[in-house]
Protein backbone atom coordinates (compact mmCIF):
# COMPACT_ATOMS: atom_id res chain seq x y z
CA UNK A 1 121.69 112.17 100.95
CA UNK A 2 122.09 115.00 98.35
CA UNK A 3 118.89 116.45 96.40
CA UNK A 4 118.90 118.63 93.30
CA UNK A 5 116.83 121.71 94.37
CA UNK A 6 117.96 124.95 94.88
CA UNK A 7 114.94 125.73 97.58
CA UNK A 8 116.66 124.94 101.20
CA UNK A 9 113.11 123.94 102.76
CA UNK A 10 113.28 120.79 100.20
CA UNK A 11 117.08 120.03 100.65
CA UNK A 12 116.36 120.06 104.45
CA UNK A 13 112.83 118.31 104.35
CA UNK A 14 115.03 115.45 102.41
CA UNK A 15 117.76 115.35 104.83
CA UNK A 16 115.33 115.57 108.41
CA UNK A 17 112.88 113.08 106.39
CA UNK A 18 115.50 110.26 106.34
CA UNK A 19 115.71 110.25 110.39
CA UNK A 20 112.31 110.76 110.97
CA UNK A 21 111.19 107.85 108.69
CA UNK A 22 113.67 105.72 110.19
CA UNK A 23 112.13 106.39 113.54
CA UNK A 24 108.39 106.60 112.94
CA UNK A 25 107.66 104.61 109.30
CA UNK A 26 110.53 102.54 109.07
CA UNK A 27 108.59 100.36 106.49
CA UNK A 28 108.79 103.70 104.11
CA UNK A 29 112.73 104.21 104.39
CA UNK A 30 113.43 101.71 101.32
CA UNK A 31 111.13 103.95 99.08
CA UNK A 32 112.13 107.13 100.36
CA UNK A 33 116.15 106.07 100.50
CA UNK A 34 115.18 104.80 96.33
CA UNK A 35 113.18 108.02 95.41
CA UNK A 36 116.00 110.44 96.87
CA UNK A 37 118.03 109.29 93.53
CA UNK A 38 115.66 110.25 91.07
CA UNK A 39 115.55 114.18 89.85
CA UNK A 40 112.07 114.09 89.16
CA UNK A 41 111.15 113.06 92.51
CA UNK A 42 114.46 114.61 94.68
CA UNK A 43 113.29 118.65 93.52
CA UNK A 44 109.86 117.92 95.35
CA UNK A 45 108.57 118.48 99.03
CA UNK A 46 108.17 115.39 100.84
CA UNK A 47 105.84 115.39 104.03
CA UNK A 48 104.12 112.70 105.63
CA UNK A 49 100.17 112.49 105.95
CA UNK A 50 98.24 110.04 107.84
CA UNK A 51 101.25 107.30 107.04
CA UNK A 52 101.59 108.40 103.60
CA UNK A 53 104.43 110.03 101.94
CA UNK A 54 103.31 112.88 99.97
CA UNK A 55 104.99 114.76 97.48
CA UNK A 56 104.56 118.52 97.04
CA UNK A 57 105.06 121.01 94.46
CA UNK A 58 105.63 123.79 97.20
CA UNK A 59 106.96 124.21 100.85
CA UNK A 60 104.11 125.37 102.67
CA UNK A 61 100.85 124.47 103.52
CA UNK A 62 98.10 124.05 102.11
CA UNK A 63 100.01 121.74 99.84
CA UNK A 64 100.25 120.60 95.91
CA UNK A 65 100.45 117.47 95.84
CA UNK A 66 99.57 114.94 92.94
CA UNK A 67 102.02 111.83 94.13
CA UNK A 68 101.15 109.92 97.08
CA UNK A 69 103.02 106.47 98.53
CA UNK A 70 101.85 104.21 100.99
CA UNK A 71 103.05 100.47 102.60
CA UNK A 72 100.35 98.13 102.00
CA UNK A 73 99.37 95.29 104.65
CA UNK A 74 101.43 92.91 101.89
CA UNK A 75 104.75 95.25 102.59
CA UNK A 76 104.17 96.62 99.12
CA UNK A 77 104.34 99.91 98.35
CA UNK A 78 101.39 101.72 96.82
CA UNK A 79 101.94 104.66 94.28
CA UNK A 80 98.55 106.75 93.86
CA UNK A 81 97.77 110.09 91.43
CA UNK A 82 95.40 112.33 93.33
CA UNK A 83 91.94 113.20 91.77
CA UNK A 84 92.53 116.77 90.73
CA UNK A 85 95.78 118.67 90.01
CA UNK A 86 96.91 119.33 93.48
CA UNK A 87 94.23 117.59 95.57
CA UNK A 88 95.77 115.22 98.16
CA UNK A 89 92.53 113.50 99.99
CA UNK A 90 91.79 110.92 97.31
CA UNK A 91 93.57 109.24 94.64
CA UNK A 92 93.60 106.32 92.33
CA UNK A 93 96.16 103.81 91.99
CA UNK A 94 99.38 103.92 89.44
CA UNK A 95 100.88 100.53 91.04
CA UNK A 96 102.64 98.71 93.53
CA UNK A 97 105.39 96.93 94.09
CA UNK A 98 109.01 96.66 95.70
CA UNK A 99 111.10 99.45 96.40
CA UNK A 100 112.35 100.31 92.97
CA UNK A 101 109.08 99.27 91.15
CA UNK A 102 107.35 101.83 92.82
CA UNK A 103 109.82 104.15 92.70
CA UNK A 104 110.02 103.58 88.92
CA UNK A 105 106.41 103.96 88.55
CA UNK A 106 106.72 107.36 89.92
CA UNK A 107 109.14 108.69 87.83
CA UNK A 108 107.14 107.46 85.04
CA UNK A 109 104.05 109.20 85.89
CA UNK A 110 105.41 112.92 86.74
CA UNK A 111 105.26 115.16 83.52
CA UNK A 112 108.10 116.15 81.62
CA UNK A 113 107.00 119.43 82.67
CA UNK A 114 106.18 119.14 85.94
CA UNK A 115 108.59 121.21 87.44
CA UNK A 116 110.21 121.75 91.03
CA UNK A 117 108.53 122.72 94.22
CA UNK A 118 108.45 126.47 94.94
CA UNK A 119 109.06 128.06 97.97
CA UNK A 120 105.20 128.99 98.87
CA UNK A 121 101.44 127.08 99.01
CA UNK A 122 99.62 125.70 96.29
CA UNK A 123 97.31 128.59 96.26
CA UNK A 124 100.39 130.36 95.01
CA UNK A 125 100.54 128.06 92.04
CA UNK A 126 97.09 126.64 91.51
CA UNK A 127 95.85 129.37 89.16
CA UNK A 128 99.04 128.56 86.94
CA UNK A 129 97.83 125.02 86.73
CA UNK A 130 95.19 123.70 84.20
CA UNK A 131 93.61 120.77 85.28
């Protein structure tokens, strides 16, 4: 599996994520295996949250994170925004669906500008972010 950023915390995270997926949330591998092709979504920092697959714009906690994916009890999987730039408690949904739905329904929702993730927290890019 090959990613597009040049921070090696996110080409690793990618790489471990694969394995560990496989082993713990095997029902997320189709999503995560999709969303490793897309640019938009490869140059961010996956990590896992109470079953969810999060995606942050930096390596460290406390995170940015405005993507979240889920399995739903249907085997669909659930794309949410957070509430808030960077929040990652609560968010509303985008849509569901298979594999590639959802993974095209994230691509479509990150901003042109959104950007990579940065080696570092979100408190070292919140104040660079308007909400």
């Amino acid at each position: 599996m090959t990613t597009l950023s040049s921070i090696p915390a996110v080409t690793t995270r990618w790489t471990e994520y694969r394995d560990e997926l496989a082993a713990r949330y095997p029902a997320l591998l189709p999503f995560f295996e999709q969303a490793a092709r897309f640019p938009k979504i490869a140059v961010l920092f996956p990590f896992l949250s109470m079953g969810r697959l999060c995606f942050s714009r930096c390596t460290r906690y406390p995170f940015f994170v405005d993507f979240i994916v889920c399995v739903t009890s249907e085997g669909e999987f659930l794309v949410e925004r957070t509430d808030g730039r960077g929040g990652w408690v609560e968010g509303r949904e985008i849509g569901r669906g298979d594999a590639a739905v959802a993974t095209r329904l994230l691509v479509d929702s990150i901003p042109a500008d959104y950007g990579a993730a940065i080696e570092g927290t979100g408190d070292d890019i919140r104040h660079d972010i308007v909400a």
